[in-house]
PDB file of N, CA and C in Angstrom:
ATOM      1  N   UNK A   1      21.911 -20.130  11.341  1.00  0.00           N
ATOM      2  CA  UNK A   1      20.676 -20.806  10.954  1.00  0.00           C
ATOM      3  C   UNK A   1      20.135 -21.567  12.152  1.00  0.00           C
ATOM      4  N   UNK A   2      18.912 -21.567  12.227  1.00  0.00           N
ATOM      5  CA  UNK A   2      18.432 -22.201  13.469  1.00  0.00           C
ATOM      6  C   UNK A   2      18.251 -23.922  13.619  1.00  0.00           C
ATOM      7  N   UNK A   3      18.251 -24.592  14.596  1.00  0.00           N
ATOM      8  CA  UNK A   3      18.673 -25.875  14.409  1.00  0.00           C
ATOM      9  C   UNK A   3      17.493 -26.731  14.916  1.00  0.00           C
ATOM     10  N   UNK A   4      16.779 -25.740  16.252  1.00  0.00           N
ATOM     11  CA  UNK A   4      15.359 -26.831  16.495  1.00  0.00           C
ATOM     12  C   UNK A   4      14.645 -26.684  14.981  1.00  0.00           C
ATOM     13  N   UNK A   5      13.629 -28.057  15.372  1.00  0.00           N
ATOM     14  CA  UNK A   5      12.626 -27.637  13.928  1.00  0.00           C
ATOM     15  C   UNK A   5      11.464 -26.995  13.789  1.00  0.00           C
ATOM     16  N   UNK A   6      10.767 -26.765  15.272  1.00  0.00           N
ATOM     17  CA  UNK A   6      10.008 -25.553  15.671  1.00  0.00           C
ATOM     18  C   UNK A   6      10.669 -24.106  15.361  1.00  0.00           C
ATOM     19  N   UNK A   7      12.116 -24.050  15.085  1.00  0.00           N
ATOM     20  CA  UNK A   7      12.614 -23.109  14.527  1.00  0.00           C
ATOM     21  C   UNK A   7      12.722 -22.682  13.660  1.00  0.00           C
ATOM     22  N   UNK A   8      13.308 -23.651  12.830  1.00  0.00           N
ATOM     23  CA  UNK A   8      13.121 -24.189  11.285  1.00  0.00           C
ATOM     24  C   UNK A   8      12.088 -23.267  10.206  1.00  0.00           C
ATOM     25  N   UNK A   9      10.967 -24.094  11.288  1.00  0.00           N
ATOM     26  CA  UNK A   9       9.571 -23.873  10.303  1.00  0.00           C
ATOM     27  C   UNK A   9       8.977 -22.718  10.682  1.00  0.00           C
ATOM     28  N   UNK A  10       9.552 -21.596  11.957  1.00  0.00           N
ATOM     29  CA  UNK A  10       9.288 -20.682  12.239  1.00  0.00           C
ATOM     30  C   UNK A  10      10.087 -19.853  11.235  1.00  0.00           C
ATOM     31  N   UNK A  11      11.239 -20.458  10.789  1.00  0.00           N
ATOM     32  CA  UNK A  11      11.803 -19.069   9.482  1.00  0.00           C
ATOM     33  C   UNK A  11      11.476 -19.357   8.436  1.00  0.00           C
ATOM     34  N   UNK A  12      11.060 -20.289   8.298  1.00  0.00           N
ATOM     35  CA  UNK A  12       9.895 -20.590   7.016  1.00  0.00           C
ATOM     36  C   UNK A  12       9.180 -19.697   6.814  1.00  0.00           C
ATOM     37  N   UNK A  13       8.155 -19.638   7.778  1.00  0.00           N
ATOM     38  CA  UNK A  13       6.951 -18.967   8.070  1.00  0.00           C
ATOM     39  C   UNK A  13       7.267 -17.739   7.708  1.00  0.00           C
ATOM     40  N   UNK A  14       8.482 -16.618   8.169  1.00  0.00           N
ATOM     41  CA  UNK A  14       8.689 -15.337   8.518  1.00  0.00           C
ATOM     42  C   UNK A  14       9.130 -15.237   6.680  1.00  0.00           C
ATOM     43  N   UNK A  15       9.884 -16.066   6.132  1.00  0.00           N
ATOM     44  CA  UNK A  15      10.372 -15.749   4.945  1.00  0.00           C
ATOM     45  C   UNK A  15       9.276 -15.655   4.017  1.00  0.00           C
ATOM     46  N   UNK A  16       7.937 -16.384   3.995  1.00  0.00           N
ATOM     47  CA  UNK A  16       6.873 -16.354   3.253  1.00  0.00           C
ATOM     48  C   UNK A  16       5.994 -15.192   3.358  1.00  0.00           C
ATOM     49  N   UNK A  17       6.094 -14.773   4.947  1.00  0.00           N
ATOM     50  CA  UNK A  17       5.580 -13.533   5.233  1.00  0.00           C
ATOM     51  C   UNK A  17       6.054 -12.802   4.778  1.00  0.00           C
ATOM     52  N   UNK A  18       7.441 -12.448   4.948  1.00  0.00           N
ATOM     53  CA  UNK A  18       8.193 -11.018   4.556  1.00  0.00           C
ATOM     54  C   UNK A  18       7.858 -11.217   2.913  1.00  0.00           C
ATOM     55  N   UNK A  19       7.386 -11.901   2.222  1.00  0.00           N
ATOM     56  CA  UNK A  19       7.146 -12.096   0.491  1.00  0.00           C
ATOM     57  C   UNK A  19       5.958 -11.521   0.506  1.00  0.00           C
ATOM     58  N   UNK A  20       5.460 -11.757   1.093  1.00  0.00           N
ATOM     59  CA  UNK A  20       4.046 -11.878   1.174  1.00  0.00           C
ATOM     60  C   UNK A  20       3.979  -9.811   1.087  1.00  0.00           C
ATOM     61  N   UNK A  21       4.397  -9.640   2.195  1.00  0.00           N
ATOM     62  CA  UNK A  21       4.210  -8.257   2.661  1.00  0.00           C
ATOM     63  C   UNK A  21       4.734  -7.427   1.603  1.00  0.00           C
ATOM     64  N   UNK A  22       5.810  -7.674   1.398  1.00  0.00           N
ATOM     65  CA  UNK A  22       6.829  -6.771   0.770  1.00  0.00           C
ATOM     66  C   UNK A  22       5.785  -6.613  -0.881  1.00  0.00           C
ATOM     67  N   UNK A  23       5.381  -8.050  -1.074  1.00  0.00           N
ATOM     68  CA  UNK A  23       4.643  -7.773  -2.346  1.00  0.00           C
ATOM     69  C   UNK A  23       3.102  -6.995  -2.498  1.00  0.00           C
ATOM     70  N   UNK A  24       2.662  -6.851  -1.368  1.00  0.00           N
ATOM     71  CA  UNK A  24       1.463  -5.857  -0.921  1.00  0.00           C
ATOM     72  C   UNK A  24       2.428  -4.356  -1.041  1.00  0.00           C
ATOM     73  N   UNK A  25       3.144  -4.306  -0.352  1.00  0.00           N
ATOM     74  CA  UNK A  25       3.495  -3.186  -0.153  1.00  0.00           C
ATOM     75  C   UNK A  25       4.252  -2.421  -1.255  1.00  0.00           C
ATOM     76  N   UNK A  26       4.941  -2.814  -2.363  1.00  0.00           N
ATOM     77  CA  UNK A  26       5.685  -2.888  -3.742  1.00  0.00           C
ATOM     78  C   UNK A  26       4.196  -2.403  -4.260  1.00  0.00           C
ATOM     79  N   UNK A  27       2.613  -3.160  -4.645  1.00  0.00           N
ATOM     80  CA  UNK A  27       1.960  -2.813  -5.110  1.00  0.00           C
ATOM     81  C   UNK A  27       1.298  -1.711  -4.856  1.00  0.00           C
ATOM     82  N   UNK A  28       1.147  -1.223  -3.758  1.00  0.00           N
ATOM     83  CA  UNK A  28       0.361  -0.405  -2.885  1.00  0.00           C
ATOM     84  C   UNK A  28       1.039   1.000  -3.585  1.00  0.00           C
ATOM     85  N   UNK A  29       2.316   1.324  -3.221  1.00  0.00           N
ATOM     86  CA  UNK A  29       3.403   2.424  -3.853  1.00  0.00           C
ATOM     87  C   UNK A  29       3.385   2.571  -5.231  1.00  0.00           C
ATOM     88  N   UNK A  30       3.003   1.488  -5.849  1.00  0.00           N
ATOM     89  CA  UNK A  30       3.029   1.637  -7.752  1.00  0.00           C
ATOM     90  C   UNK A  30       1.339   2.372  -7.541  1.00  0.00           C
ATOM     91  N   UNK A  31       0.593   1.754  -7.155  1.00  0.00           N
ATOM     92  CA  UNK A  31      -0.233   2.610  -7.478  1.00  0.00           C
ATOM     93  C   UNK A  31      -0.505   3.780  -6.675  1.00  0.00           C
ATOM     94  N   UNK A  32      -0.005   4.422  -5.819  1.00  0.00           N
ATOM     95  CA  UNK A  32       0.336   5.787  -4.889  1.00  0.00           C
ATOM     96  C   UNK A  32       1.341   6.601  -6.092  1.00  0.00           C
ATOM     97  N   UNK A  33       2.033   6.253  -6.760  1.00  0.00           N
ATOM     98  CA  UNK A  33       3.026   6.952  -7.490  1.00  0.00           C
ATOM     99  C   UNK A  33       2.093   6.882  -8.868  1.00  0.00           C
ATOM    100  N   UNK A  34       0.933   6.069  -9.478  1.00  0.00           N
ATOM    101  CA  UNK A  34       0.294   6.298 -10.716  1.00  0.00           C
ATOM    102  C   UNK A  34      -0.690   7.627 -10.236  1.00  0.00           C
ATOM    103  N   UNK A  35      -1.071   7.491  -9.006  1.00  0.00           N
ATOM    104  CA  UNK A  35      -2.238   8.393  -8.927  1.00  0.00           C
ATOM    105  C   UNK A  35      -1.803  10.064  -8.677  1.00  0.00           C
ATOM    106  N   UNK A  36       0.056  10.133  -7.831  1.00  0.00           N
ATOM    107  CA  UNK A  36       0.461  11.081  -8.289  1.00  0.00           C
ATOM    108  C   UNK A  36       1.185  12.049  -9.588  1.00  0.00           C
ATOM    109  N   UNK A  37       1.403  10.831  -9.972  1.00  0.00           N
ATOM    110  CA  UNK A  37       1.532  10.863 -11.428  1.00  0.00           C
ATOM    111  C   UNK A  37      -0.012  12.075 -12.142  1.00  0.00           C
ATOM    112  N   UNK A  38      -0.584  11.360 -12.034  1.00  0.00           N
ATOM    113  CA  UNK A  38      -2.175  11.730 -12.917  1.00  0.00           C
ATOM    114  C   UNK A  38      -2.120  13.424 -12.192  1.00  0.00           C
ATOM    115  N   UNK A  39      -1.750  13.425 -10.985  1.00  0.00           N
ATOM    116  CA  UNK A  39      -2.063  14.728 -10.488  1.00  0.00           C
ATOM    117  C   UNK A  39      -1.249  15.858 -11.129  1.00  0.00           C
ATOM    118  N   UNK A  40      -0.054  15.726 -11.232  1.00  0.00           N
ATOM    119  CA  UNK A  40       0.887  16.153 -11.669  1.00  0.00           C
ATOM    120  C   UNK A  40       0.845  16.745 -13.099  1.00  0.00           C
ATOM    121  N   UNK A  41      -0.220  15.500 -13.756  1.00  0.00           N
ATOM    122  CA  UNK A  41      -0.191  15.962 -15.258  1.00  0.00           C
ATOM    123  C   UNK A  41      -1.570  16.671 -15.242  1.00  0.00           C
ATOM    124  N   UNK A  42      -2.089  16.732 -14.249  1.00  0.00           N
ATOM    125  CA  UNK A  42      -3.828  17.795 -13.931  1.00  0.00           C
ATOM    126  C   UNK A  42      -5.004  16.873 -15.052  1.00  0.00           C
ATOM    127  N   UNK A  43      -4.260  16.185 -14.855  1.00  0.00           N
ATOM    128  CA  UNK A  43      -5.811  14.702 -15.365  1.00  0.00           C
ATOM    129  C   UNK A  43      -6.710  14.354 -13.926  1.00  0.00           C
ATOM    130  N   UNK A  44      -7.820  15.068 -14.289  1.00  0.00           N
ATOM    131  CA  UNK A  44      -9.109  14.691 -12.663  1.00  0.00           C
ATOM    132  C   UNK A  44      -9.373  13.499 -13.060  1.00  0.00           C
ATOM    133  N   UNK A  45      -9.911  12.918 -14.393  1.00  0.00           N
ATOM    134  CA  UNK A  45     -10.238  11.650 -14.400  1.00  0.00           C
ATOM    135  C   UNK A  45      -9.535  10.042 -14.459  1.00  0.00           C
ATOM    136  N   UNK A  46      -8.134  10.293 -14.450  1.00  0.00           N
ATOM    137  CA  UNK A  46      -7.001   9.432 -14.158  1.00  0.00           C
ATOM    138  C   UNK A  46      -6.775   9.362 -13.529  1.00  0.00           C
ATOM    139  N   UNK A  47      -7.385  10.349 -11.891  1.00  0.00           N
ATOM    140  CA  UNK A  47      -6.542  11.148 -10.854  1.00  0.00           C
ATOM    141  C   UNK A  47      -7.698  10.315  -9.724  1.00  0.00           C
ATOM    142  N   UNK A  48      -8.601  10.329 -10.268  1.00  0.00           N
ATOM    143  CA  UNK A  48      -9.697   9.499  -9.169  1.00  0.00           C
ATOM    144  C   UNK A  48     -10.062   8.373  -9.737  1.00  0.00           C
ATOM    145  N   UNK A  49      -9.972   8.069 -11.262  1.00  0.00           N
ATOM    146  CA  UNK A  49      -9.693   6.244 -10.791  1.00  0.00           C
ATOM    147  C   UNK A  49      -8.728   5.746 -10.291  1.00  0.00           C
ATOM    148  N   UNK A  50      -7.407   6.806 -10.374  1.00  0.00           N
ATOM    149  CA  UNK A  50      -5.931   5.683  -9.643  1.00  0.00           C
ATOM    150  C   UNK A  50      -6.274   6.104  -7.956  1.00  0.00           C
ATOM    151  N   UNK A  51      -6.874   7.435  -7.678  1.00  0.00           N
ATOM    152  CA  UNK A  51      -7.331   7.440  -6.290  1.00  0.00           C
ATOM    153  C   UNK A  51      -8.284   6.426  -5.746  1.00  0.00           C
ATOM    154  N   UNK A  52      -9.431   5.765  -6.069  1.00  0.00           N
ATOM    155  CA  UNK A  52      -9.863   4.407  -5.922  1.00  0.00           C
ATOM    156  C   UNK A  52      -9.111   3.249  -5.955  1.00  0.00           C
ATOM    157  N   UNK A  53      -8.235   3.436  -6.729  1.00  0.00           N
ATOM    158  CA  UNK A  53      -7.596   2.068  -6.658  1.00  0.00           C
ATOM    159  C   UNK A  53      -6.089   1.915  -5.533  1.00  0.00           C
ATOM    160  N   UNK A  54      -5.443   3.026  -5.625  1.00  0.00           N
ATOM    161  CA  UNK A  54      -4.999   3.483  -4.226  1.00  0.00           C
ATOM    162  C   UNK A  54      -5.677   3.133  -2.931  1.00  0.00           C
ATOM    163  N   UNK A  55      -6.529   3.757  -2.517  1.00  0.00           N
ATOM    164  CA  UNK A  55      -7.096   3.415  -1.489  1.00  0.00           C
ATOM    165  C   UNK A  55      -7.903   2.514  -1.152  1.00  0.00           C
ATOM    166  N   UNK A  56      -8.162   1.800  -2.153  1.00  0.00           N
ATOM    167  CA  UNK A  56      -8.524   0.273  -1.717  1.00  0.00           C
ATOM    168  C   UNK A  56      -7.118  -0.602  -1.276  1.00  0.00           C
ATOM    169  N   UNK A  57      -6.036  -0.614  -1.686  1.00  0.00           N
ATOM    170  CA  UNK A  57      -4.969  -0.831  -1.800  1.00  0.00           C
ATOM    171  C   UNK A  57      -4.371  -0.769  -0.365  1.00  0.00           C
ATOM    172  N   UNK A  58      -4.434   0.193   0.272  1.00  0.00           N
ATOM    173  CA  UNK A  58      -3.965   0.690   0.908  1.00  0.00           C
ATOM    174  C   UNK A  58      -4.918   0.304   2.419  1.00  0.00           C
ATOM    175  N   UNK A  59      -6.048   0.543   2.479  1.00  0.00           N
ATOM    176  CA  UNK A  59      -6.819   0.232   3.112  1.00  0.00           C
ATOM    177  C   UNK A  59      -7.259  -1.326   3.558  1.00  0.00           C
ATOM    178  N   UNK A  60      -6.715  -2.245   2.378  1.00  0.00           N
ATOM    179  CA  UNK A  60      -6.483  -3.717   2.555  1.00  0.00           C
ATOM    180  C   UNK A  60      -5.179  -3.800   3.344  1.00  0.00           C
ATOM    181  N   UNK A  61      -4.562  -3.166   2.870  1.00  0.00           N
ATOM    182  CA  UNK A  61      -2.826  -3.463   3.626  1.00  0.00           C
ATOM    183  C   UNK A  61      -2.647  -3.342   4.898  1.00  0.00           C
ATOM    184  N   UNK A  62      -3.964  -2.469   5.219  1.00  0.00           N
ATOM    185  CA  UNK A  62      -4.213  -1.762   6.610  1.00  0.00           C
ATOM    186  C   UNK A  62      -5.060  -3.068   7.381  1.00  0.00           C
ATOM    187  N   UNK A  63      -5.809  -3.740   6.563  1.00  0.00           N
ATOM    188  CA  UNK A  63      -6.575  -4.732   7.032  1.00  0.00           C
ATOM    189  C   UNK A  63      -5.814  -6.054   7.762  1.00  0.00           C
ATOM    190  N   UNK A  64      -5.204  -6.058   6.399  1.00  0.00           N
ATOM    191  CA  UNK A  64      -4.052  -7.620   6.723  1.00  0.00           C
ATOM    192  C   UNK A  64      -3.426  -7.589   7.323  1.00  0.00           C
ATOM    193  N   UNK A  65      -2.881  -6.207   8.029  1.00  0.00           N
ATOM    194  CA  UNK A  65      -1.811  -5.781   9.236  1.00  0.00           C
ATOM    195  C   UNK A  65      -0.451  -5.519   9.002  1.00  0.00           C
ATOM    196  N   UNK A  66      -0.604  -5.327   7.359  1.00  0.00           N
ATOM    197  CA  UNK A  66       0.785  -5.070   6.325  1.00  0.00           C
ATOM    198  C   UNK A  66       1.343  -3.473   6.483  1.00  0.00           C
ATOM    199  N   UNK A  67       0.467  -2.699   7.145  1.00  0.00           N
ATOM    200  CA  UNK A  67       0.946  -1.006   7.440  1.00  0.00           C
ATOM    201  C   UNK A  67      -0.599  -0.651   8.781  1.00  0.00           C
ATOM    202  N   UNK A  68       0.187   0.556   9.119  1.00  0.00           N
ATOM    203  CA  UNK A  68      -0.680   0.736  10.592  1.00  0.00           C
ATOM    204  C   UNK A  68      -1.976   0.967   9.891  1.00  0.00           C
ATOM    205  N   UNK A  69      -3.144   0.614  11.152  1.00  0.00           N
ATOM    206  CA  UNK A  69      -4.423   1.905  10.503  1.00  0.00           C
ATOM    207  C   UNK A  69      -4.137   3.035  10.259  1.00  0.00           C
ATOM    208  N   UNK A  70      -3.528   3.444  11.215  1.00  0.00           N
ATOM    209  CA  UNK A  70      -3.355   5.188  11.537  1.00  0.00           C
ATOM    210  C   UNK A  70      -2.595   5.879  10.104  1.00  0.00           C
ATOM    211  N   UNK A  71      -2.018   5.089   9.815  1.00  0.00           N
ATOM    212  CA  UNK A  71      -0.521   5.364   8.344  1.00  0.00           C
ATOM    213  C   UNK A  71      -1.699   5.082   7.641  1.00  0.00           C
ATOM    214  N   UNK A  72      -2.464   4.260   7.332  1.00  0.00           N
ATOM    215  CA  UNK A  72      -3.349   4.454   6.260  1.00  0.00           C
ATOM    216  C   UNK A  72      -4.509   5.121   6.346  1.00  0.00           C
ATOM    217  N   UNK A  73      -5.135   5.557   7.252  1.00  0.00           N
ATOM    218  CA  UNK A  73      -6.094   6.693   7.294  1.00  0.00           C
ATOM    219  C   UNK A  73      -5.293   7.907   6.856  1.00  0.00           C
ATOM    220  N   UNK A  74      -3.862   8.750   7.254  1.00  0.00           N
ATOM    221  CA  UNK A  74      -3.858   9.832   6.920  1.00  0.00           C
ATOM    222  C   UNK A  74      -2.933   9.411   5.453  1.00  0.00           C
ATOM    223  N   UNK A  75      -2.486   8.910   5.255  1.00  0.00           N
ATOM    224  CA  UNK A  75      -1.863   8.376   3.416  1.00  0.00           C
ATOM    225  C   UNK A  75      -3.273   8.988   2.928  1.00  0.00           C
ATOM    226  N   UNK A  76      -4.557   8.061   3.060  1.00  0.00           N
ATOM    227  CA  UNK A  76      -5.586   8.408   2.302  1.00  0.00           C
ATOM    228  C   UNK A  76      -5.879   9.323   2.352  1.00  0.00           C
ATOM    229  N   UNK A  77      -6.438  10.304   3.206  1.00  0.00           N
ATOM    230  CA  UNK A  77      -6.626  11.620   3.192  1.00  0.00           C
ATOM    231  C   UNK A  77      -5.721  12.522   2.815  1.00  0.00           C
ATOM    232  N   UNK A  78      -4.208  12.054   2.845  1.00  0.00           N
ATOM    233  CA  UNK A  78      -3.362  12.851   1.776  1.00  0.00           C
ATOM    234  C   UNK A  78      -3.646  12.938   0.142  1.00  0.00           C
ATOM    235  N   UNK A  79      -4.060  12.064  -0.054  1.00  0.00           N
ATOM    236  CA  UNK A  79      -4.268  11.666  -1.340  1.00  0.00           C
ATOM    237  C   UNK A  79      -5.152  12.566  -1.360  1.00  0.00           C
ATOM    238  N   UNK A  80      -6.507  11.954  -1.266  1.00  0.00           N
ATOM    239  CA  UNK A  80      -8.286  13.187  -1.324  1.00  0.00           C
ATOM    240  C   UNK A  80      -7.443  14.208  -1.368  1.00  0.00           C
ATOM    241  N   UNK A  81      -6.786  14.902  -0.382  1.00  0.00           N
ATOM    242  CA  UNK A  81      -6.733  16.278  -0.483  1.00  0.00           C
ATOM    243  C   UNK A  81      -5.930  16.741  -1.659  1.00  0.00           C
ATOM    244  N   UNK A  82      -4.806  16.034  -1.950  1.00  0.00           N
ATOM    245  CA  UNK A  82      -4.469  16.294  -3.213  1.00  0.00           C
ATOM    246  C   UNK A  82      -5.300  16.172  -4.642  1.00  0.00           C
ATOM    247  N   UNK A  83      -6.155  15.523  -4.677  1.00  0.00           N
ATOM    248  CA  UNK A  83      -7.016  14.917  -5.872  1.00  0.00           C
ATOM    249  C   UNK A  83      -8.244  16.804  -5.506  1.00  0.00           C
ATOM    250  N   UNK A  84      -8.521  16.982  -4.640  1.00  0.00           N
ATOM    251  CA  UNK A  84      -9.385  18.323  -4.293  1.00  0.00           C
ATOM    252  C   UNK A  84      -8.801  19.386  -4.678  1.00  0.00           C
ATOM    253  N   UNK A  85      -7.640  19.467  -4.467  1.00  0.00           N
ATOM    254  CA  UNK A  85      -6.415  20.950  -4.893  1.00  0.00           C
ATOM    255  C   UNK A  85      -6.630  20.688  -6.404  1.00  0.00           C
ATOM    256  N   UNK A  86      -6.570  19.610  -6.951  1.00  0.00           N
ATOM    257  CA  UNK A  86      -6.586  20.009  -8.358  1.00  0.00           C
ATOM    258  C   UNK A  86      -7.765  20.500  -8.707  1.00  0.00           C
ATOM    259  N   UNK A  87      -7.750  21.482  -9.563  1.00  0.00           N
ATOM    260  CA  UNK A  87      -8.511  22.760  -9.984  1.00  0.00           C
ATOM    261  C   UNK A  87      -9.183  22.121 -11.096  1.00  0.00           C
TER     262      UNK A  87
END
């Protein structure tokens, strides 16, 4: 455990973060797994509201600096393209 208090309050900081993140990122995957879900069962209209809500999701996470841009530009376009294959 660290003993300065500039230290201290620096693992403060990191422990609130890692909450912080982990709970963006926990949400982000529930709804990546509802929207493959919907695909799976060939529902288009379950399939592109959980795709909206996915990629807003995802695209915030990308904002806050919680996952790369780059990881969330092609996540999203994985998605679209899956939500397009369905027939």
């Amino acid at each position: 455990m660290a003993t300065h208090k500039s230290a201290i309050k620096r693992h403060r900081q990191s422990l609130r973060r890692r909450a912080r993140n982990r709970h963006i990122k926990v949400g982000t995957g529930t709804l990546v797994k509802r929207f493959k879900a919907s695909v799976d069962a060939g529902d288009r209209d379950a399939a592109t509201t959980n795709l909206a809500a996915a990629t807003r999701a995802i695209r915030k996470a990308a904002t806050k600096g919680i996952i790369p841009k780059t990881r969330a530009s092609r996540q999203v376009s994985r998605l679209a393209k899956a939500l397009n294959g369905l027939s």
